[in-house]
PDB file of N, CA and C in Angstrom:
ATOM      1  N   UNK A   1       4.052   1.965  -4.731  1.00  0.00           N
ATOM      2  CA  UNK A   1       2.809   1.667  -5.421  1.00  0.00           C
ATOM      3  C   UNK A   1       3.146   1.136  -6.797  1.00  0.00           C
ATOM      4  N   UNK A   2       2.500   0.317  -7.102  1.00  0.00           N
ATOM      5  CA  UNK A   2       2.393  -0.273  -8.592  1.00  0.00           C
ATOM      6  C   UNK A   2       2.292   0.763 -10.086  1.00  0.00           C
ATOM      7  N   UNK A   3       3.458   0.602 -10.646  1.00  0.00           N
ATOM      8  CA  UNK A   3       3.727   1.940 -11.551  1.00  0.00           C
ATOM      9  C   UNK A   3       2.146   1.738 -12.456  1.00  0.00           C
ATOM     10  N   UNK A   4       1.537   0.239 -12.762  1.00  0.00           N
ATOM     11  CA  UNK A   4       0.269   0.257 -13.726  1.00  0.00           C
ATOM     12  C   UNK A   4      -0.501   0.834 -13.336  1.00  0.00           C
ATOM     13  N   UNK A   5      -0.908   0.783 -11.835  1.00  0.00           N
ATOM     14  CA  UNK A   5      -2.026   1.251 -11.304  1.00  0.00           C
ATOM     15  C   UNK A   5      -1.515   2.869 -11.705  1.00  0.00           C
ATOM     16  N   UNK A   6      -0.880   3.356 -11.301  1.00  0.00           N
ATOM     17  CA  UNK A   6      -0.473   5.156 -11.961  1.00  0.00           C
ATOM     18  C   UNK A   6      -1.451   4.873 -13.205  1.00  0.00           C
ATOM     19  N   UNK A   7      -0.326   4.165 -14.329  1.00  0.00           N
ATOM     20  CA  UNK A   7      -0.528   4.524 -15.517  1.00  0.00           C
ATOM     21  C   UNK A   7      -2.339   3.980 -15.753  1.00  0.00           C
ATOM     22  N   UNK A   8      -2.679   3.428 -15.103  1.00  0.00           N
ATOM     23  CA  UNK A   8      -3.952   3.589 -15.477  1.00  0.00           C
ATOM     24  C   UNK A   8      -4.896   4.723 -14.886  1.00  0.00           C
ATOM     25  N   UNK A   9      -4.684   5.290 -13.597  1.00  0.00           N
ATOM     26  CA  UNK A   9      -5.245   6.160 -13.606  1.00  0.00           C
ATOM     27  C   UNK A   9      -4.930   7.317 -14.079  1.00  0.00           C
ATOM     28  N   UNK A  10      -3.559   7.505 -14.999  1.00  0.00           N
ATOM     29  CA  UNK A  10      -3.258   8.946 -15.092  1.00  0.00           C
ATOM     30  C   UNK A  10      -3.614   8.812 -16.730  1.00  0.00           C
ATOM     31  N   UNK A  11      -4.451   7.446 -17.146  1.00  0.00           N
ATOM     32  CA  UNK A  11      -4.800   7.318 -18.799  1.00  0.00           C
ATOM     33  C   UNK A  11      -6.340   7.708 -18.885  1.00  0.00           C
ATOM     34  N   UNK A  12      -7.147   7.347 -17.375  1.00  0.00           N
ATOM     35  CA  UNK A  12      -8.390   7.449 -17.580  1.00  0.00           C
ATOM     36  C   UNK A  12      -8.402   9.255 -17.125  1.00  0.00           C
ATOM     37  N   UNK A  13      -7.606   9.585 -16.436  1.00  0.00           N
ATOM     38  CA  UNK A  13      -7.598  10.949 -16.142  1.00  0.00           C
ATOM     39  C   UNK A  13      -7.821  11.521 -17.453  1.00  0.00           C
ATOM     40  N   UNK A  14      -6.605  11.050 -18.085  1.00  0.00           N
ATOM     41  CA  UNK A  14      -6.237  11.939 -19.394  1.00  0.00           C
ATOM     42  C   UNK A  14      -7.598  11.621 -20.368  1.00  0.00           C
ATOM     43  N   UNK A  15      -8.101  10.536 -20.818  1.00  0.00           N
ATOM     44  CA  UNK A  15      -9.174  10.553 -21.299  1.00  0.00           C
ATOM     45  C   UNK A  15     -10.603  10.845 -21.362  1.00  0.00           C
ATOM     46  N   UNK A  16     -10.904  11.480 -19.644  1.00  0.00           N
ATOM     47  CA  UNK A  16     -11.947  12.368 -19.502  1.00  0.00           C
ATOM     48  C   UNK A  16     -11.598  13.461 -19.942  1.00  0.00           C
ATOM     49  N   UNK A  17     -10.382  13.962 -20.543  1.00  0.00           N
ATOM     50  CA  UNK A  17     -10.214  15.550 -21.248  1.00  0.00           C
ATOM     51  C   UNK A  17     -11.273  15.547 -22.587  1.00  0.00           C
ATOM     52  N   UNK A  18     -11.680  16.590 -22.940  1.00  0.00           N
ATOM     53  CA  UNK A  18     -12.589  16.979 -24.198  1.00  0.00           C
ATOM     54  C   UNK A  18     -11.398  16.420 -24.998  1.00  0.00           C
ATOM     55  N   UNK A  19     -12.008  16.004 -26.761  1.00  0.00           N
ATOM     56  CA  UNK A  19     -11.410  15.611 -27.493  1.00  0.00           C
ATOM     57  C   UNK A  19     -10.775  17.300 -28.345  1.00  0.00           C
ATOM     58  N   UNK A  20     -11.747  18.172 -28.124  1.00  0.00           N
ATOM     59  CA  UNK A  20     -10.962  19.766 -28.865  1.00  0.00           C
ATOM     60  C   UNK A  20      -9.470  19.889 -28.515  1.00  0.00           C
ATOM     61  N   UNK A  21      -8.975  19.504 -26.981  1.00  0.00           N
ATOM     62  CA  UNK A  21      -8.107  19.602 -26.670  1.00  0.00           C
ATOM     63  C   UNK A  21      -6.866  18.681 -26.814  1.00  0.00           C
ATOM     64  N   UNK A  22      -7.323  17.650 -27.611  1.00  0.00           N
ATOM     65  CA  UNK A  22      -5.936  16.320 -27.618  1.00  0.00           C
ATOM     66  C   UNK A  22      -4.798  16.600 -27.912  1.00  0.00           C
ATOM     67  N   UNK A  23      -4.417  17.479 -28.296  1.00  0.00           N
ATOM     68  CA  UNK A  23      -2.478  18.238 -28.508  1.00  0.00           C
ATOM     69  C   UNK A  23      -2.268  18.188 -27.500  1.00  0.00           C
ATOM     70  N   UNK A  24      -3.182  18.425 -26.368  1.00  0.00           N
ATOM     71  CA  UNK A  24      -2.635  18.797 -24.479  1.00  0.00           C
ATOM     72  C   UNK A  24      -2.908  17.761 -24.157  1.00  0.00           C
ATOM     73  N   UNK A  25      -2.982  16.353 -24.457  1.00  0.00           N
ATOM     74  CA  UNK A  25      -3.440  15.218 -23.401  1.00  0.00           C
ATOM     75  C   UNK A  25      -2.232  14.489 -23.239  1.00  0.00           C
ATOM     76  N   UNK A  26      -1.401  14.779 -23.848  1.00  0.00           N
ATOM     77  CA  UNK A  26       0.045  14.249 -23.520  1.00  0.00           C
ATOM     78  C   UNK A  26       0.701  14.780 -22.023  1.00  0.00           C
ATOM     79  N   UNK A  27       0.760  16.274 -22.625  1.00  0.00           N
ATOM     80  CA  UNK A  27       1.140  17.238 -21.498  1.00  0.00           C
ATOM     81  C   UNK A  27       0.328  17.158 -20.416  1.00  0.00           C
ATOM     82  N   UNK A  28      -0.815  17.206 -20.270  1.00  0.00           N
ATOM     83  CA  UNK A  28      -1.680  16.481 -19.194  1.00  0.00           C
ATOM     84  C   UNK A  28      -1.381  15.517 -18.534  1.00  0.00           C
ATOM     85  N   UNK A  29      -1.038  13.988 -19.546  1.00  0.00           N
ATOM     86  CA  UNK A  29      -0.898  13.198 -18.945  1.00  0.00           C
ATOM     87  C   UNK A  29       0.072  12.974 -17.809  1.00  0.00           C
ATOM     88  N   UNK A  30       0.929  13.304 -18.522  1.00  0.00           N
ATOM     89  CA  UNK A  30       2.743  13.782 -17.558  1.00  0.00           C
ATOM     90  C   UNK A  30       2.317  14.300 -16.520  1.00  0.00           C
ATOM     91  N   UNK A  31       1.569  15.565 -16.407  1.00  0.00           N
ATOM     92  CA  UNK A  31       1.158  16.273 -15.247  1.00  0.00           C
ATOM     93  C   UNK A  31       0.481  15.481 -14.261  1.00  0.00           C
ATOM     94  N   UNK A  32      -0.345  14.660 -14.390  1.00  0.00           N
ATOM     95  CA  UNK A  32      -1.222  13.665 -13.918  1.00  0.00           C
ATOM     96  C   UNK A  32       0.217  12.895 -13.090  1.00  0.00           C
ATOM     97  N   UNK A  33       0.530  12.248 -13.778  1.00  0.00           N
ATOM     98  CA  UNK A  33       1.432  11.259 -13.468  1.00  0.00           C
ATOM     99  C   UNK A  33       2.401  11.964 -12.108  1.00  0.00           C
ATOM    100  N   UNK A  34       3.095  12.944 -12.841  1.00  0.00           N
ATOM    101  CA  UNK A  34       3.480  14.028 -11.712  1.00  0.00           C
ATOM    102  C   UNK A  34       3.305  13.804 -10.339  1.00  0.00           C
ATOM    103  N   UNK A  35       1.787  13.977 -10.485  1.00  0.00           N
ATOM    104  CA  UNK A  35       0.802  14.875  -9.409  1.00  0.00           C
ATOM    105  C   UNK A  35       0.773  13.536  -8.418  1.00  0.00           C
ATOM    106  N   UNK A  36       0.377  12.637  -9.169  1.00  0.00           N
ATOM    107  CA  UNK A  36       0.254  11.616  -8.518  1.00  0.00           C
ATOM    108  C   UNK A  36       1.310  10.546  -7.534  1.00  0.00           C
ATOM    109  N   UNK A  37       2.264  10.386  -8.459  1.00  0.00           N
ATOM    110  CA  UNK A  37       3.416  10.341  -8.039  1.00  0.00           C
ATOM    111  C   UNK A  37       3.776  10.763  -6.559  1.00  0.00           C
ATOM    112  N   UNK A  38       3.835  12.164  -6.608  1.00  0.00           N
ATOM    113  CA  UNK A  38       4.223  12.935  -5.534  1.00  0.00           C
ATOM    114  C   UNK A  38       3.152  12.837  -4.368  1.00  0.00           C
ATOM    115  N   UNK A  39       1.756  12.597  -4.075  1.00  0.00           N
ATOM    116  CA  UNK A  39       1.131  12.745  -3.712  1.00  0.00           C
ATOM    117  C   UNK A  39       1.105  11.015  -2.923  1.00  0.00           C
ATOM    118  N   UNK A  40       1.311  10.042  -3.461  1.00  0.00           N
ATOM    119  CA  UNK A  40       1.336   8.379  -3.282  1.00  0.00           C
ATOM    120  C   UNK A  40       2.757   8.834  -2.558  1.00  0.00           C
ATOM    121  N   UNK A  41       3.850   9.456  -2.932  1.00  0.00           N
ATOM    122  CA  UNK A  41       4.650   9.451  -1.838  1.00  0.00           C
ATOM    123  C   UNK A  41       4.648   9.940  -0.869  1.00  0.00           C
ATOM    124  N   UNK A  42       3.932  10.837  -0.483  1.00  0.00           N
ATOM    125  CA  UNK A  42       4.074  10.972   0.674  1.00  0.00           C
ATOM    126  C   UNK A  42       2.635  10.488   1.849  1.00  0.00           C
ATOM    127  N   UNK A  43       2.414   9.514   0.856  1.00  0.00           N
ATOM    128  CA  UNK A  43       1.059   8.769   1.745  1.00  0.00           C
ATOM    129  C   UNK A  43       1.939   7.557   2.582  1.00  0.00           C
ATOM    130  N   UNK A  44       3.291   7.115   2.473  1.00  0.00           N
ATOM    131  CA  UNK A  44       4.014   6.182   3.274  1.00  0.00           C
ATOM    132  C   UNK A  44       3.095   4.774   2.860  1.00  0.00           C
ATOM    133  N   UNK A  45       2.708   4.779   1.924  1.00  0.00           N
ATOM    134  CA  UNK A  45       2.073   3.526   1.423  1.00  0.00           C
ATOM    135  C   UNK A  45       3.436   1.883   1.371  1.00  0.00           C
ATOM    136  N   UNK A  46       2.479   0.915   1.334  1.00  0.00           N
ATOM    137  CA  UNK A  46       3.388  -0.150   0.865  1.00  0.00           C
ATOM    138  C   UNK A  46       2.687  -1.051   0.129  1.00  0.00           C
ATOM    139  N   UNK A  47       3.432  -2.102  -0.564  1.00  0.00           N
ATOM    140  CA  UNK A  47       2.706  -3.121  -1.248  1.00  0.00           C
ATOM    141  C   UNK A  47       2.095  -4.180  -0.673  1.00  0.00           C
ATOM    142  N   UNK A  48       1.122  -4.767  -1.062  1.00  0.00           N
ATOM    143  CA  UNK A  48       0.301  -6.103  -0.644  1.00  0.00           C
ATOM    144  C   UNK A  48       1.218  -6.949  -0.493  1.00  0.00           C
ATOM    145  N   UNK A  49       2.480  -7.477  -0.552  1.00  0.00           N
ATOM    146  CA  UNK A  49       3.302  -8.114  -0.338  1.00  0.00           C
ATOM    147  C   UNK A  49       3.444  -7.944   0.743  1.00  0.00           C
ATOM    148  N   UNK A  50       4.383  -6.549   0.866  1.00  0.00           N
ATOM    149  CA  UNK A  50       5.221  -6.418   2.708  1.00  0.00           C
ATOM    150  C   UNK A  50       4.098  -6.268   3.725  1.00  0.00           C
ATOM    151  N   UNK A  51       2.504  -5.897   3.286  1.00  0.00           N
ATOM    152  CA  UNK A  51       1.718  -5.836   4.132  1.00  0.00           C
ATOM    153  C   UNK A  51       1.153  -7.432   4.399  1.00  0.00           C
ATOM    154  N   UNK A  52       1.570  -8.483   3.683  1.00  0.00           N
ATOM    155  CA  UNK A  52       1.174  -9.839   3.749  1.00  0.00           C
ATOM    156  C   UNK A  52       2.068 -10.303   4.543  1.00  0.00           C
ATOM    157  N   UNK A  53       3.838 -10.118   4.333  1.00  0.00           N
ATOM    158  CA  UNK A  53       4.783 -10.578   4.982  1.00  0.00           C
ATOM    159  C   UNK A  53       4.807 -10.185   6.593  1.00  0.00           C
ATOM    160  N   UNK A  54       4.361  -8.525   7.112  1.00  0.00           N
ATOM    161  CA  UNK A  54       4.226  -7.538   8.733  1.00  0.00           C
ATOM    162  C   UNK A  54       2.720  -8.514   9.281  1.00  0.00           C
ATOM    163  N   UNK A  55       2.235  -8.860   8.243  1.00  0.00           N
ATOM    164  CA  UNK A  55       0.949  -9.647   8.988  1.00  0.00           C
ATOM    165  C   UNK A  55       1.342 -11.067   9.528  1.00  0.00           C
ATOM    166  N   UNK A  56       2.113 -11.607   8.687  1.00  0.00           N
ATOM    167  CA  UNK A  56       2.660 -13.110   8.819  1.00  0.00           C
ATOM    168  C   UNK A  56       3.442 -12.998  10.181  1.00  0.00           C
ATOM    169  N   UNK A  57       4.044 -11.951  10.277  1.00  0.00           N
ATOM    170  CA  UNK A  57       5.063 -12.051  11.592  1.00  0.00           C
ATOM    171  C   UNK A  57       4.103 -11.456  12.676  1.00  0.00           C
ATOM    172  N   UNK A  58       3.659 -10.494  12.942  1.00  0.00           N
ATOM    173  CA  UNK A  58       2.344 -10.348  13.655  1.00  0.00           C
ATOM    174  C   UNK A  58       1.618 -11.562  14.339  1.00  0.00           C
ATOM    175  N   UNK A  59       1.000 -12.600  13.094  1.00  0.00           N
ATOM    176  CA  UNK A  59       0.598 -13.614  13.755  1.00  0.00           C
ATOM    177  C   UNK A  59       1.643 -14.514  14.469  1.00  0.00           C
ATOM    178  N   UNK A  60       2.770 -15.043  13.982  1.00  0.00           N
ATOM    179  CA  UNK A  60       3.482 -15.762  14.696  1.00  0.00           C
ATOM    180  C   UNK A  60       4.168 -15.591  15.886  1.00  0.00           C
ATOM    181  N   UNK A  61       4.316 -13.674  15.964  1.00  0.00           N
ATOM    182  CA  UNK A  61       4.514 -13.065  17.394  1.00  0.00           C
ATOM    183  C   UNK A  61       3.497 -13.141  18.061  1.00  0.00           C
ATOM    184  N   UNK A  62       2.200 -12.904  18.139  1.00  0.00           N
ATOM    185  CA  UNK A  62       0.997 -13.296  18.621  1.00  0.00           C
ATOM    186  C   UNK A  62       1.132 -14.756  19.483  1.00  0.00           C
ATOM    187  N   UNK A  63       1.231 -15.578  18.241  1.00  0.00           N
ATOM    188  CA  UNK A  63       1.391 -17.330  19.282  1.00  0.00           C
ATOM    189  C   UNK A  63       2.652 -17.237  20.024  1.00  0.00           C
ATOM    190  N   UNK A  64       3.466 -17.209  19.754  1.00  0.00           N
ATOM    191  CA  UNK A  64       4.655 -16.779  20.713  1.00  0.00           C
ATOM    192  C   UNK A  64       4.354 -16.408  22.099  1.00  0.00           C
ATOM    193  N   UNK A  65       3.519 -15.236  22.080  1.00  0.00           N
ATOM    194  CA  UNK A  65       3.137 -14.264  23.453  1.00  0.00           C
ATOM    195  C   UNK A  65       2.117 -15.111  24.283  1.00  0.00           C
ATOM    196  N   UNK A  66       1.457 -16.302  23.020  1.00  0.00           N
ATOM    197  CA  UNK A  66      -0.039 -16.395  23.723  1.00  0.00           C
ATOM    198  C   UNK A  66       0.671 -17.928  24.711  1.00  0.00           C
ATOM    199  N   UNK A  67       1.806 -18.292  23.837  1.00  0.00           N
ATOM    200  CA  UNK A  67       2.432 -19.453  24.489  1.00  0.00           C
ATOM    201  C   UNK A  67       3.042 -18.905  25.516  1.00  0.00           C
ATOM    202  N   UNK A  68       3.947 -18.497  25.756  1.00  0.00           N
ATOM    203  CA  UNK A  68       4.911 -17.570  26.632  1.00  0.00           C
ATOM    204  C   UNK A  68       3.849 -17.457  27.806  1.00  0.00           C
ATOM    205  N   UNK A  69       2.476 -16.649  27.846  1.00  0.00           N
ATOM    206  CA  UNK A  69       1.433 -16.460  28.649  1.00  0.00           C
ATOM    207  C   UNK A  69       1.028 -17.626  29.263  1.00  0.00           C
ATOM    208  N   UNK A  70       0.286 -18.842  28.483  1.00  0.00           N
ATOM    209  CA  UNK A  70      -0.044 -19.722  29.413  1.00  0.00           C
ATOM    210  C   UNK A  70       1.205 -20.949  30.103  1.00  0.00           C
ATOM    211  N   UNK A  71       2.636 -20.488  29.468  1.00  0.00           N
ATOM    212  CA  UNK A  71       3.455 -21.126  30.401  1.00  0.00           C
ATOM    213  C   UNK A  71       3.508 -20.273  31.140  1.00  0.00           C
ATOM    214  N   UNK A  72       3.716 -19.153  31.457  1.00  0.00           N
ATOM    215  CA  UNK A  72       3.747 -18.051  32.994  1.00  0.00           C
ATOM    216  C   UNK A  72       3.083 -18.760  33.371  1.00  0.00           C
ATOM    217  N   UNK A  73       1.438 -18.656  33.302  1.00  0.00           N
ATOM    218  CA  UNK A  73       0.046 -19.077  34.337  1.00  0.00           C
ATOM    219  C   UNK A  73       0.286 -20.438  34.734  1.00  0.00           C
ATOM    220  N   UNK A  74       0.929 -21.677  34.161  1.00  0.00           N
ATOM    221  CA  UNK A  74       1.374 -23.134  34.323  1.00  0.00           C
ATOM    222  C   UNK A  74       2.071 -22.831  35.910  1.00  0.00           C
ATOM    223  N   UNK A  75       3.435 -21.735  35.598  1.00  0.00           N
ATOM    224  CA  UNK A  75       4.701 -21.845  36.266  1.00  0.00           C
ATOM    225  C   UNK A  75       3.875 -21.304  37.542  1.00  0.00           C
ATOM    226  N   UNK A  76       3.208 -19.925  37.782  1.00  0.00           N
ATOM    227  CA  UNK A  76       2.638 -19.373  38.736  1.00  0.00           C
ATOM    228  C   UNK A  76       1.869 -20.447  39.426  1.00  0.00           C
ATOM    229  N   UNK A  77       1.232 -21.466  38.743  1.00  0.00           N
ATOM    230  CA  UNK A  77      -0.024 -22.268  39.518  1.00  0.00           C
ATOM    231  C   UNK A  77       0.768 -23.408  40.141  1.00  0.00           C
ATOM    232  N   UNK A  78       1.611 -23.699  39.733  1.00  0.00           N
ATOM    233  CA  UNK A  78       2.588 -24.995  40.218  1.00  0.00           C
ATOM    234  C   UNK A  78       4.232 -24.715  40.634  1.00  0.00           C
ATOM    235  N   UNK A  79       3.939 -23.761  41.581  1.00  0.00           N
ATOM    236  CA  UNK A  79       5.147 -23.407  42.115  1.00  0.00           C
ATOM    237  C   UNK A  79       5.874 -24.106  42.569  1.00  0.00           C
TER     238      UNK A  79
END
């Protein structure tokens, strides 16, 4: 996952804290970050990239199969 996207949600996290408490919004924040961290890992996530690149090959295995298919049905009909 994209380290900004963290740091932005572990800034808006930290900034819904009350302002009485701002000595702890550091230590918060870290914790946030932490939490999050650990939690995005073990979601087996990936980036918009490699999910753009598994789609790209997807489709081109797709035409492959769909070609492959109507030469079978060619070869079967004209034995």
């Amino acid at each position: 996952m994209d380290p900004r996207i963290l740091d932005e949600i572990t800034r808006q996290l930290a900034a819904a804290v009350p302002a009485d408490i701002d000595r702890l919004k550091q230590d918060l924040q870290k914790n946030f970050r932490a939490v999050l961290d650990n939690t995005f890992a073990k979601m087996s996530l990936v980036t918009r990239e490699e999910f753009d690149a598994q789609q790209s090959v997807l489709n081109r295995t797709r035409k492959k199969l769909e070609a492959i298919e109507q030469r079978l049905i060619e070869i079967e009909n004209n034995p």
